[in-house]
PDB file of N, CA and C in Angstrom:
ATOM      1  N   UNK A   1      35.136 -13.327 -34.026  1.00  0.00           N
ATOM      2  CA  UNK A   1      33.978 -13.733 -33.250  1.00  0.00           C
ATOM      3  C   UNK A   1      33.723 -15.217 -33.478  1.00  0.00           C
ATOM      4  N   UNK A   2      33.770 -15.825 -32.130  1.00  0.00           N
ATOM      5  CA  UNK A   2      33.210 -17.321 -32.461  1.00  0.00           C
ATOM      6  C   UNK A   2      31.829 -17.550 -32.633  1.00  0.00           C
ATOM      7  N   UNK A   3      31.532 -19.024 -33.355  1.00  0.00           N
ATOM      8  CA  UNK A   3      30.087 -19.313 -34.059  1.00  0.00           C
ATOM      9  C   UNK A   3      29.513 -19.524 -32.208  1.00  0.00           C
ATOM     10  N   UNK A   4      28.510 -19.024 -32.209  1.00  0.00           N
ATOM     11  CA  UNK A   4      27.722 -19.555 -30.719  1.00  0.00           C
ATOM     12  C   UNK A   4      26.529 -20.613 -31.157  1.00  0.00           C
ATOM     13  N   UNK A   5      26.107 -20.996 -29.932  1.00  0.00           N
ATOM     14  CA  UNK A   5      24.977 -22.104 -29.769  1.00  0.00           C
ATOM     15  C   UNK A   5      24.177 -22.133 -28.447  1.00  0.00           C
ATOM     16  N   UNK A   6      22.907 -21.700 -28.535  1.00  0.00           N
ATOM     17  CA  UNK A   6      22.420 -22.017 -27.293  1.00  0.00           C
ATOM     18  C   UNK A   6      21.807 -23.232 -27.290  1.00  0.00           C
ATOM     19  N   UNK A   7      22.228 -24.134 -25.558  1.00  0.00           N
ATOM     20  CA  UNK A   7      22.148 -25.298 -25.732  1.00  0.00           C
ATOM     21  C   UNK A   7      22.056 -25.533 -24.113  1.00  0.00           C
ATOM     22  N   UNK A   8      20.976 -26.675 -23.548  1.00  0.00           N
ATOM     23  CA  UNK A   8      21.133 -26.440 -22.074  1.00  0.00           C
ATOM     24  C   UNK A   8      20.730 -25.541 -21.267  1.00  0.00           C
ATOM     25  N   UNK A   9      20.143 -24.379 -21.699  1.00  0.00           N
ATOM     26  CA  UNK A   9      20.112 -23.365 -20.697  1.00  0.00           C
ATOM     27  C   UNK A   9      21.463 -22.520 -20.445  1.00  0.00           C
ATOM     28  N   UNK A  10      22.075 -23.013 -21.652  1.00  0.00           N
ATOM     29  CA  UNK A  10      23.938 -22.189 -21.766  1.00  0.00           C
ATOM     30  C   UNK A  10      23.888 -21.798 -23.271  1.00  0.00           C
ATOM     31  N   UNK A  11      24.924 -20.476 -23.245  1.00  0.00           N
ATOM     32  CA  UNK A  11      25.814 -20.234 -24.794  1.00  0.00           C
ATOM     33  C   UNK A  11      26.616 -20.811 -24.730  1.00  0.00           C
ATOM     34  N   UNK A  12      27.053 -21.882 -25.357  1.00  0.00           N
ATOM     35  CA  UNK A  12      28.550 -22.318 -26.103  1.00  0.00           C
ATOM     36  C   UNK A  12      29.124 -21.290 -27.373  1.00  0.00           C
ATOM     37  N   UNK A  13      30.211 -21.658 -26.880  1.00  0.00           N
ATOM     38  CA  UNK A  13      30.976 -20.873 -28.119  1.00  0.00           C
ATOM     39  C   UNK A  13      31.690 -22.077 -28.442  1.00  0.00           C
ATOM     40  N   UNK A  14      31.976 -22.560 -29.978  1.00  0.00           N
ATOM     41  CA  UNK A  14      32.350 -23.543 -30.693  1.00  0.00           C
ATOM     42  C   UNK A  14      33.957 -23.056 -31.306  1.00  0.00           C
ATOM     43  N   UNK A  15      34.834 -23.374 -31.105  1.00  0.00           N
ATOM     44  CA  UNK A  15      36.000 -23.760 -31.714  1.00  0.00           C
ATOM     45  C   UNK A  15      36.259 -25.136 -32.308  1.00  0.00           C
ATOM     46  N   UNK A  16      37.060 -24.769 -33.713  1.00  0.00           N
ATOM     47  CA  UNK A  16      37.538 -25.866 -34.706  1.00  0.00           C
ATOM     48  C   UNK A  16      39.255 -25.692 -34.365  1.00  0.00           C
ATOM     49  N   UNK A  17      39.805 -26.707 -33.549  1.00  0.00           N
ATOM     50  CA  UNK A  17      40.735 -26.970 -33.393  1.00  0.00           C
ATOM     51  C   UNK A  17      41.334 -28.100 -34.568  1.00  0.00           C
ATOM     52  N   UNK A  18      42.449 -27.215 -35.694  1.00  0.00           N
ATOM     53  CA  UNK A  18      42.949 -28.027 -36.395  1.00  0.00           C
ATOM     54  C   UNK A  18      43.893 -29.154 -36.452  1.00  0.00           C
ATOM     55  N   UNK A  19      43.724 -30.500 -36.477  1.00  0.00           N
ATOM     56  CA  UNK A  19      44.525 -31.539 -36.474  1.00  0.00           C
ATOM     57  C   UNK A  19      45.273 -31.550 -35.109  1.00  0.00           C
ATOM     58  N   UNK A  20      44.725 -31.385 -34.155  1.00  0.00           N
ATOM     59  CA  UNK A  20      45.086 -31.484 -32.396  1.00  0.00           C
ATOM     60  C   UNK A  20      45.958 -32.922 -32.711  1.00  0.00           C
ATOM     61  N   UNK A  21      46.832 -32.793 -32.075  1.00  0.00           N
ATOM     62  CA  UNK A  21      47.952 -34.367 -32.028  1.00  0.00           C
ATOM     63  C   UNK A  21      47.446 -35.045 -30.966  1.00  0.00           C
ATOM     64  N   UNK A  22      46.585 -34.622 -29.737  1.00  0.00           N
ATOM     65  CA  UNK A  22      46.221 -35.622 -28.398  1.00  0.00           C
ATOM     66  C   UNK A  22      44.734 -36.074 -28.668  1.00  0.00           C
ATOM     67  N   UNK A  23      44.594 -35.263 -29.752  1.00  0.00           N
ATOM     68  CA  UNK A  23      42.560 -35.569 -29.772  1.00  0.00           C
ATOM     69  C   UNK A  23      42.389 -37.153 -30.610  1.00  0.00           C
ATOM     70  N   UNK A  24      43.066 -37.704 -31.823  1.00  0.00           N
ATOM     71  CA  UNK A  24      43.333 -38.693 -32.229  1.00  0.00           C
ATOM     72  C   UNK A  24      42.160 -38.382 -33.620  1.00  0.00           C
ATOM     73  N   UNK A  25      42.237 -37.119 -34.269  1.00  0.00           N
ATOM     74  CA  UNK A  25      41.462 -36.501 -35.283  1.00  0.00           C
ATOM     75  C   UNK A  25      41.921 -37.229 -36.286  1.00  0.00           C
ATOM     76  N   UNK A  26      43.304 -37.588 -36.510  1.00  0.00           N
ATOM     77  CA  UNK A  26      43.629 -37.685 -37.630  1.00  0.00           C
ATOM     78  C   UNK A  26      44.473 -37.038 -38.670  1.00  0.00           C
ATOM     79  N   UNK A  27      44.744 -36.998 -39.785  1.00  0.00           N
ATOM     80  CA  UNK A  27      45.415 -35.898 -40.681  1.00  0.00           C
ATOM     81  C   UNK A  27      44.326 -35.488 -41.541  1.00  0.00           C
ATOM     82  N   UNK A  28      43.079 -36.031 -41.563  1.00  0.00           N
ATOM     83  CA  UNK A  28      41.552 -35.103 -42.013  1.00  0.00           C
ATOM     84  C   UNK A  28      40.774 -35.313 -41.316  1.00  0.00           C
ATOM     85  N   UNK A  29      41.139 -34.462 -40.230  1.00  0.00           N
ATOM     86  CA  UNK A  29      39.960 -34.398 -38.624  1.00  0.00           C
ATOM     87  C   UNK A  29      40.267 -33.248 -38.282  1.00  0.00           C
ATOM     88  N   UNK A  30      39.474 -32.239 -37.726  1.00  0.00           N
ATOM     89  CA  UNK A  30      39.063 -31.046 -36.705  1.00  0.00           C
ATOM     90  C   UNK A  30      38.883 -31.332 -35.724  1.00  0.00           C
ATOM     91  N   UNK A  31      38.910 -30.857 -34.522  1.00  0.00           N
ATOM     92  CA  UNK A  31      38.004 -31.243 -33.264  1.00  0.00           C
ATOM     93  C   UNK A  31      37.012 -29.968 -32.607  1.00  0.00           C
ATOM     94  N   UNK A  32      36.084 -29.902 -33.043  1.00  0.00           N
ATOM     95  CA  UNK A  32      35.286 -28.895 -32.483  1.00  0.00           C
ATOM     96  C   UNK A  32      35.208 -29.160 -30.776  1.00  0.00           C
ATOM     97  N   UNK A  33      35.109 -28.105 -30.535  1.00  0.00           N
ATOM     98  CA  UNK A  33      35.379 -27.696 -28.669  1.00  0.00           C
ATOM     99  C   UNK A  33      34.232 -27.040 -29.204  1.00  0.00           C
ATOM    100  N   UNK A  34      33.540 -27.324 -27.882  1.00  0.00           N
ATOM    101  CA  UNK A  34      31.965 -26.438 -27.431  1.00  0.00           C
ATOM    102  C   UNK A  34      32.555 -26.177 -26.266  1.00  0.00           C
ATOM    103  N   UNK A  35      32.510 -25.070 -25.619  1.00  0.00           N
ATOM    104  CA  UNK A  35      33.046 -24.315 -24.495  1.00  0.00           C
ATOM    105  C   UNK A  35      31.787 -23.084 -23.856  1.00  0.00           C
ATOM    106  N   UNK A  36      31.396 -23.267 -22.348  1.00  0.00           N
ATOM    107  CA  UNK A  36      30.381 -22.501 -22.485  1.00  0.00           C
ATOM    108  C   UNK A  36      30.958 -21.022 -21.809  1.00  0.00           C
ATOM    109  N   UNK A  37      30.257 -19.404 -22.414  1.00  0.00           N
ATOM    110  CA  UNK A  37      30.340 -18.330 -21.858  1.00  0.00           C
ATOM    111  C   UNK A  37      30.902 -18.352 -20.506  1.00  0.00           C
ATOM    112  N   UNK A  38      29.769 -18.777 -19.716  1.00  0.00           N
ATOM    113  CA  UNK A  38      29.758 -18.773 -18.215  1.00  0.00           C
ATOM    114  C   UNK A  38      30.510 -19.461 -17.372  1.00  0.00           C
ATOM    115  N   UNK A  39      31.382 -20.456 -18.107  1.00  0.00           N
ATOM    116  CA  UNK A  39      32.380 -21.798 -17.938  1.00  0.00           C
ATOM    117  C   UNK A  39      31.400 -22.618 -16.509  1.00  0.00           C
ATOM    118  N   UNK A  40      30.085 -22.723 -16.377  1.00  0.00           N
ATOM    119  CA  UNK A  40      29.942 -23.191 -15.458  1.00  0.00           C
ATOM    120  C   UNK A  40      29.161 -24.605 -15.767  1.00  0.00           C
ATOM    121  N   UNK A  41      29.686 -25.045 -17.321  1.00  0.00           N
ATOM    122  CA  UNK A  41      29.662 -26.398 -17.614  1.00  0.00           C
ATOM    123  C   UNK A  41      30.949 -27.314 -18.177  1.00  0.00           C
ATOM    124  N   UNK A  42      31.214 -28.565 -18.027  1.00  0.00           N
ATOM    125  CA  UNK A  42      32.770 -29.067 -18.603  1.00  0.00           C
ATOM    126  C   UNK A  42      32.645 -28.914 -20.010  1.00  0.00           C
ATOM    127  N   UNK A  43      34.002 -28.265 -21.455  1.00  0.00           N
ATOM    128  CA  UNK A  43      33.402 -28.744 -22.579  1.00  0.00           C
ATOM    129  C   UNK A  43      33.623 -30.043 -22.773  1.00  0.00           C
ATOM    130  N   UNK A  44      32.554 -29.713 -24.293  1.00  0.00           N
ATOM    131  CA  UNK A  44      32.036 -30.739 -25.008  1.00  0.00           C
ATOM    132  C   UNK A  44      33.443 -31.128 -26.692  1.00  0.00           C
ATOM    133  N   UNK A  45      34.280 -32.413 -26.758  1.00  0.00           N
ATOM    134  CA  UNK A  45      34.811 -32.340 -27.443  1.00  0.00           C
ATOM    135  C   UNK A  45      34.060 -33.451 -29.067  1.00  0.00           C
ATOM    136  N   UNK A  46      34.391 -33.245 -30.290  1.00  0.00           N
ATOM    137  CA  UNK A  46      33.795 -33.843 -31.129  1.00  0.00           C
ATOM    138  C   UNK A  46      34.546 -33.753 -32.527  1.00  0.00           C
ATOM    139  N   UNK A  47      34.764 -35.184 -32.761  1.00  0.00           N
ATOM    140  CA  UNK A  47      36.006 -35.165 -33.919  1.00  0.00           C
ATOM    141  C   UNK A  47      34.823 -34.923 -35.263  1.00  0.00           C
ATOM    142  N   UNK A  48      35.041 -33.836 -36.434  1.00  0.00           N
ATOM    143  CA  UNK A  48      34.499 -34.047 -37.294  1.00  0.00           C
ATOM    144  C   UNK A  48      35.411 -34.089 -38.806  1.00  0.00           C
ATOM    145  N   UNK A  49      35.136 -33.687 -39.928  1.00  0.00           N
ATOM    146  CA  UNK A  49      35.596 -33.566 -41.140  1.00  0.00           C
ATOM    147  C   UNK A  49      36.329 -32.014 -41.131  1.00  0.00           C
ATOM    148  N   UNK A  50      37.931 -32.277 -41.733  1.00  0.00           N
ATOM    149  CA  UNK A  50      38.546 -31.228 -41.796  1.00  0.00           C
ATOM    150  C   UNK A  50      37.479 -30.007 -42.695  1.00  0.00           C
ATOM    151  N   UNK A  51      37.702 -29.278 -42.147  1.00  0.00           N
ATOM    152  CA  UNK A  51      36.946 -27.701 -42.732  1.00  0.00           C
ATOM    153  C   UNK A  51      35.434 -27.622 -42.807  1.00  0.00           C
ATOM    154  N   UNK A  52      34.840 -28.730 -41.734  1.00  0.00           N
ATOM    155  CA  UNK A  52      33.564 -29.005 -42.008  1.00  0.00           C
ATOM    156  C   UNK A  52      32.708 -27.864 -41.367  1.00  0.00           C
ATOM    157  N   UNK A  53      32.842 -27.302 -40.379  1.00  0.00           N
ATOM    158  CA  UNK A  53      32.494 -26.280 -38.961  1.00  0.00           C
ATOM    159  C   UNK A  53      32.304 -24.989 -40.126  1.00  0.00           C
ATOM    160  N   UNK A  54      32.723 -24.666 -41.231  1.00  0.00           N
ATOM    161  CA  UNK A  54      32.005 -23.219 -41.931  1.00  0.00           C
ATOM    162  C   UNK A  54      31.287 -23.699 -42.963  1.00  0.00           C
ATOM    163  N   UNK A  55      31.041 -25.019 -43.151  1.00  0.00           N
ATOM    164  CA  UNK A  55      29.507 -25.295 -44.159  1.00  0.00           C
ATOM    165  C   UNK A  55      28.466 -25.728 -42.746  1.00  0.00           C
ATOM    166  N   UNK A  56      28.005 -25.679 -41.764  1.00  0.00           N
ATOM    167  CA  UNK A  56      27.371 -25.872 -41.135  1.00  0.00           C
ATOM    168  C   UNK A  56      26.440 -25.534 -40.324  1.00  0.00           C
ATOM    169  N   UNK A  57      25.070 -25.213 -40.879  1.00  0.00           N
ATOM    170  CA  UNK A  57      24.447 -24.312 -40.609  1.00  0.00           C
ATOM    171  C   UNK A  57      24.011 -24.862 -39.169  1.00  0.00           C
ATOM    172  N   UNK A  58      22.779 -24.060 -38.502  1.00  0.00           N
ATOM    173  CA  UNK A  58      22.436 -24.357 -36.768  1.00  0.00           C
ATOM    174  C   UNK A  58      21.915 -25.371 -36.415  1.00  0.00           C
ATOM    175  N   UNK A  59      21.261 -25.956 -37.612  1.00  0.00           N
ATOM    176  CA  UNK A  59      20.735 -27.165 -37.332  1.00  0.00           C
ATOM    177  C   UNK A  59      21.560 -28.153 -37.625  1.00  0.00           C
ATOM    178  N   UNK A  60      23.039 -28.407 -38.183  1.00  0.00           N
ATOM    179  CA  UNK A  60      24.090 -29.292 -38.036  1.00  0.00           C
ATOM    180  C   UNK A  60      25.145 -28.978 -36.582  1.00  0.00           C
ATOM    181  N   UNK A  61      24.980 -27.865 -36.779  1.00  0.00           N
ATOM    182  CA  UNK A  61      25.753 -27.314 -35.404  1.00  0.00           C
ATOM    183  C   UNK A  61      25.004 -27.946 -33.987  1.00  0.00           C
ATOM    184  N   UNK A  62      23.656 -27.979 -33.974  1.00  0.00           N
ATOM    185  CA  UNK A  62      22.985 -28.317 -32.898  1.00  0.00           C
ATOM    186  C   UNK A  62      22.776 -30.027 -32.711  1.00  0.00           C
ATOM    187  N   UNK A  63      23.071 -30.616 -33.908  1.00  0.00           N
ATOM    188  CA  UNK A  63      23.064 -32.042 -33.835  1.00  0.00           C
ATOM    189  C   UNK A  63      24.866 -32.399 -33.529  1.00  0.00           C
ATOM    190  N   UNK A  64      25.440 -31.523 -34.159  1.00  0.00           N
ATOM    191  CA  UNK A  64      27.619 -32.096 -33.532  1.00  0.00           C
ATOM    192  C   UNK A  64      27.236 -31.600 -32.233  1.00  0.00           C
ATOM    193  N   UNK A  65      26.608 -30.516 -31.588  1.00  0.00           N
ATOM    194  CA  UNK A  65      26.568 -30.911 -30.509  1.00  0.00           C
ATOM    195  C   UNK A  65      25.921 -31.780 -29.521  1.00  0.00           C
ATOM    196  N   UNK A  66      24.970 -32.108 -29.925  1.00  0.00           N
ATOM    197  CA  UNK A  66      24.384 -33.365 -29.257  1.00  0.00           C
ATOM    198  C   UNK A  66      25.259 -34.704 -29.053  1.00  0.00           C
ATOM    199  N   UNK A  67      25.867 -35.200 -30.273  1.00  0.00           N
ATOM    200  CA  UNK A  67      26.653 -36.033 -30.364  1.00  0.00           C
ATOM    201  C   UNK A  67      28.495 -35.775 -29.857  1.00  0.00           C
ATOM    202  N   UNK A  68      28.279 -34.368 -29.148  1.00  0.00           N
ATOM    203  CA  UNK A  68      29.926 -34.264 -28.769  1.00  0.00           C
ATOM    204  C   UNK A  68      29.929 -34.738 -27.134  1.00  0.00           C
ATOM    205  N   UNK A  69      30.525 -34.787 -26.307  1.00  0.00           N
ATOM    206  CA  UNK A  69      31.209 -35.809 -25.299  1.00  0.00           C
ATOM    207  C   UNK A  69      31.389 -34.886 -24.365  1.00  0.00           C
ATOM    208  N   UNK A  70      31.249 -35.166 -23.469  1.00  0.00           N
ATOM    209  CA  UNK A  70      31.601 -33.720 -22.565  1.00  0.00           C
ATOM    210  C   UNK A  70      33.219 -34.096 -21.872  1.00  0.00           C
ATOM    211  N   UNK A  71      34.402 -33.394 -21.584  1.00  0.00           N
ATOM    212  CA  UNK A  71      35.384 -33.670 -20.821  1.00  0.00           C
ATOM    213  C   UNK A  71      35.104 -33.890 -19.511  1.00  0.00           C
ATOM    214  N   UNK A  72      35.873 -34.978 -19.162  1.00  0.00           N
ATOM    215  CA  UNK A  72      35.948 -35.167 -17.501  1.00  0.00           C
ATOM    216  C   UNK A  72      35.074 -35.113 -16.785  1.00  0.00           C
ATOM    217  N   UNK A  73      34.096 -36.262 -17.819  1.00  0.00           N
ATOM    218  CA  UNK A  73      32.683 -36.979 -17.184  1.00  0.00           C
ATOM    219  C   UNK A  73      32.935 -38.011 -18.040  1.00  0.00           C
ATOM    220  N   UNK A  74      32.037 -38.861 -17.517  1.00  0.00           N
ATOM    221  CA  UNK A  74      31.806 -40.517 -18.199  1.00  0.00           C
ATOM    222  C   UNK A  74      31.447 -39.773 -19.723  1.00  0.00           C
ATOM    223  N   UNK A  75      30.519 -40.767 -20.351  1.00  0.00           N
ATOM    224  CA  UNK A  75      29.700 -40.631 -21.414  1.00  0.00           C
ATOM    225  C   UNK A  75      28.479 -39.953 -21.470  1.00  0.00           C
ATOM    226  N   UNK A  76      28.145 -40.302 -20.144  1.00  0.00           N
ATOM    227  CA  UNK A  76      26.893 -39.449 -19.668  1.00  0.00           C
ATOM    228  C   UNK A  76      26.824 -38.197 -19.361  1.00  0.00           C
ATOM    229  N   UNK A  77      27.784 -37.326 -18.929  1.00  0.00           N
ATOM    230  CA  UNK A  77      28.162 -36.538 -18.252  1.00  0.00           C
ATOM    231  C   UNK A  77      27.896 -36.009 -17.005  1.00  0.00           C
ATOM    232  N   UNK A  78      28.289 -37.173 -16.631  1.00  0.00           N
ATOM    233  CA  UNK A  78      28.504 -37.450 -14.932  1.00  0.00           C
ATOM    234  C   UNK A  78      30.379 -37.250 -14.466  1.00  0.00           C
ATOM    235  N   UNK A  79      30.191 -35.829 -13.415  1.00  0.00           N
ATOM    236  CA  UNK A  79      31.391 -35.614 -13.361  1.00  0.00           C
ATOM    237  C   UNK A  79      32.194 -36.932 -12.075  1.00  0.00           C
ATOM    238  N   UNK A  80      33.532 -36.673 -12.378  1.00  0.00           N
ATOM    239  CA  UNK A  80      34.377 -37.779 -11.595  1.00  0.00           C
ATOM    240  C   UNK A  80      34.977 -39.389 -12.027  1.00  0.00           C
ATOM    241  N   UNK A  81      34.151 -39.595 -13.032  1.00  0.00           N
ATOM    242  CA  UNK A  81      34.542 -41.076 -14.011  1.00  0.00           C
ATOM    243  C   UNK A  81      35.985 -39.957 -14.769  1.00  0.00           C
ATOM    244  N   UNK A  82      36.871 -40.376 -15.449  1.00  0.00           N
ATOM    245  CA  UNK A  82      37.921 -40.344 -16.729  1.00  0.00           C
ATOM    246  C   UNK A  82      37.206 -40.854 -17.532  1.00  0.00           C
ATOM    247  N   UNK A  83      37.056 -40.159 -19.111  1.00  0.00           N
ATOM    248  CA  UNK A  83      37.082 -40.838 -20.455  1.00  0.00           C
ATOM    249  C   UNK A  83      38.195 -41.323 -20.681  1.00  0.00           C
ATOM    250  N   UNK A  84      38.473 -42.556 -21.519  1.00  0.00           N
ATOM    251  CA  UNK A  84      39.616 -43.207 -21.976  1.00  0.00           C
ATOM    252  C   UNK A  84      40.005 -42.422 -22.579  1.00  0.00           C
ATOM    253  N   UNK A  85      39.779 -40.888 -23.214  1.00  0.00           N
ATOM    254  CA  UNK A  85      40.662 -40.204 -24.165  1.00  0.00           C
ATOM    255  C   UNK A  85      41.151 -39.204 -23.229  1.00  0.00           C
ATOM    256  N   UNK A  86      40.683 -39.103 -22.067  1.00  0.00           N
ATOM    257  CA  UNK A  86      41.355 -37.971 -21.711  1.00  0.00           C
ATOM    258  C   UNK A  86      42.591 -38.353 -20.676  1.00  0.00           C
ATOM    259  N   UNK A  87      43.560 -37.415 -20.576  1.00  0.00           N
ATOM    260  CA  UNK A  87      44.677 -37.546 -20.169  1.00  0.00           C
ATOM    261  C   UNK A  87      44.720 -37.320 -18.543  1.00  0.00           C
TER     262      UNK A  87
END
């Protein structure tokens, strides 16, 4: 079962993707993916500290997500701009 988050008026479900080679994590980086239930938002990607995502209670969980990025929107998350990280 993944960790959830309600956020937006959505459930995310949070994945810790280990040491992703395209995300630019690092060799002690995770990339948490916020991904929502309903998929009827883009996710949210966010480089943090390897193994950090199971010391993190809801109120750290709810601030990585504030600070995570949404895919295939600007910064803002305005769809139709490219982020420079994405492919």
């Amino acid at each position: 079962m993944w960790r959830t988050i309600d956020a937006d008026g959505c459930t995310w479900e949070v994945y810790a993707l280990v040491n992703p080679a395209d995300a630019g994590a690092g060799a002690g980086g995770d990339l948490l993916e916020f991904r929502t239930q309903q998929a009827n938002r883009p996710p949210r990607r966010l480089v943090v500290a390897a193994g950090s995502l199971a010391a993190m209670d809801d109120t750290a969980l709810r601030a990585a997500y504030l600070k995570a990025r949404p895919i295939g929107g600007d910064h803002y998350g305005r769809p139709g701009k490219r982020m420079e990280d994405a492919p």
